[in-house]
Protein backbone atom coordinates (compact mmCIF):
# COMPACT_ATOMS: atom_id res chain seq x y z
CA UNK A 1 39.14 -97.61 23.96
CA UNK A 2 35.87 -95.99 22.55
CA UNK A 3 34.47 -92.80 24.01
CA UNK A 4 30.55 -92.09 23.39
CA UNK A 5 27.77 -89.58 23.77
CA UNK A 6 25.34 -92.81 25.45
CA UNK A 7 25.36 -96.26 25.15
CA UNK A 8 23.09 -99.11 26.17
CA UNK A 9 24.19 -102.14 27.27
CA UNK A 10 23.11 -104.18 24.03
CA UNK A 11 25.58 -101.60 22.10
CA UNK A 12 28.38 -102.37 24.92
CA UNK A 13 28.13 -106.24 24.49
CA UNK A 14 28.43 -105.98 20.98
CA UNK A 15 31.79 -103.37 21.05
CA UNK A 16 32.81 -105.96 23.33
CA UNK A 17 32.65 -108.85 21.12
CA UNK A 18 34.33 -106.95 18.64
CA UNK A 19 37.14 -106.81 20.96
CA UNK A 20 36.39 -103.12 22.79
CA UNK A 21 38.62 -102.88 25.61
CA UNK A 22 37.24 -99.70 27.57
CA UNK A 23 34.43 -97.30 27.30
CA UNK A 24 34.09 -93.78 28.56
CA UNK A 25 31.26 -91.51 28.34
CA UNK A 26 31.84 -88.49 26.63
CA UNK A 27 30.42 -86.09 29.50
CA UNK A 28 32.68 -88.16 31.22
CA UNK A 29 36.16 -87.88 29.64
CA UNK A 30 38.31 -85.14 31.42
CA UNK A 31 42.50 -85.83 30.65
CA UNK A 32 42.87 -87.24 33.79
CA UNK A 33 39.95 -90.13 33.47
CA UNK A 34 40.86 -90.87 30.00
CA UNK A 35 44.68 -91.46 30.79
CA UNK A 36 43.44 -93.58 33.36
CA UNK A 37 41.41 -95.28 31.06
CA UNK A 38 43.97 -96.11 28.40
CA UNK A 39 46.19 -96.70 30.75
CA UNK A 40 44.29 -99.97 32.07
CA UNK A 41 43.50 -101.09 29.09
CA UNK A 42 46.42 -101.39 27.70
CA UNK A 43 47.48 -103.48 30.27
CA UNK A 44 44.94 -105.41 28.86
CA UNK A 45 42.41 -105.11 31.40
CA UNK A 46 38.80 -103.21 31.09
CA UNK A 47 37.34 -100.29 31.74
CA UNK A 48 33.67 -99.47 32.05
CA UNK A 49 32.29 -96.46 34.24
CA UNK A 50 30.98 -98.22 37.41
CA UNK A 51 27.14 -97.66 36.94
CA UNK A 52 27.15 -99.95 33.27
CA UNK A 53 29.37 -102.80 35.26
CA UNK A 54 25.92 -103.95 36.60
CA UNK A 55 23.63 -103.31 33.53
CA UNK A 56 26.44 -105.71 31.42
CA UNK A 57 26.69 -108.47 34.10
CA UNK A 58 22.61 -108.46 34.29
CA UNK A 59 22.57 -108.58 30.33
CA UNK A 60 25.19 -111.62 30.21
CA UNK A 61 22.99 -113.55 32.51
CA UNK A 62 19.74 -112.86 31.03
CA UNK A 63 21.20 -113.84 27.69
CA UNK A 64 22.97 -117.41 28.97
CA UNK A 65 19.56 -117.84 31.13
CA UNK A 66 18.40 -118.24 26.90
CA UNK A 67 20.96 -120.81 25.93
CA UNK A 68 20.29 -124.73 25.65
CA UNK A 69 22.49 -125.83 27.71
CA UNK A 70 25.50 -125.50 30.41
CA UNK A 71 28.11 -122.44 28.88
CA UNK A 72 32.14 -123.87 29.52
């Protein structure tokens, strides 16, 4: 779980390759949203406030749209 002041969604990709499991904006963060947070990912699932969802999936495909060939 990392909580920031901003992030972009180059930054978030690369946290997320180095394992990150949830993300919370600092401005963000009252008790209640970061036990929440925690609390789903360590269930092992992810957390990411709703408006950066988009902004990662759209990065993801514009970066596989640059690959050679077919991703398994």
């Amino acid at each position: 779980m990392l909580v920031v002041a901003d992030v972009d969604e180059t930054k978030l990709i690369d946290a997320a390759e180095c394992g990150l499991a949830g993300l919370a904006r600092r401005a963000d963060a009252t008790p209640d949203r970061l036990v929440q947070a925690i609390t789903t990912a360590a269930r092992g699932d992810g957390y990411l406030p709703d408006d950066l969802v988009n902004g990662v999936l759209e990065a993801f495909s514009r970066l596989r749209a640059r690959l050679p060939g077919p991703v398994e």
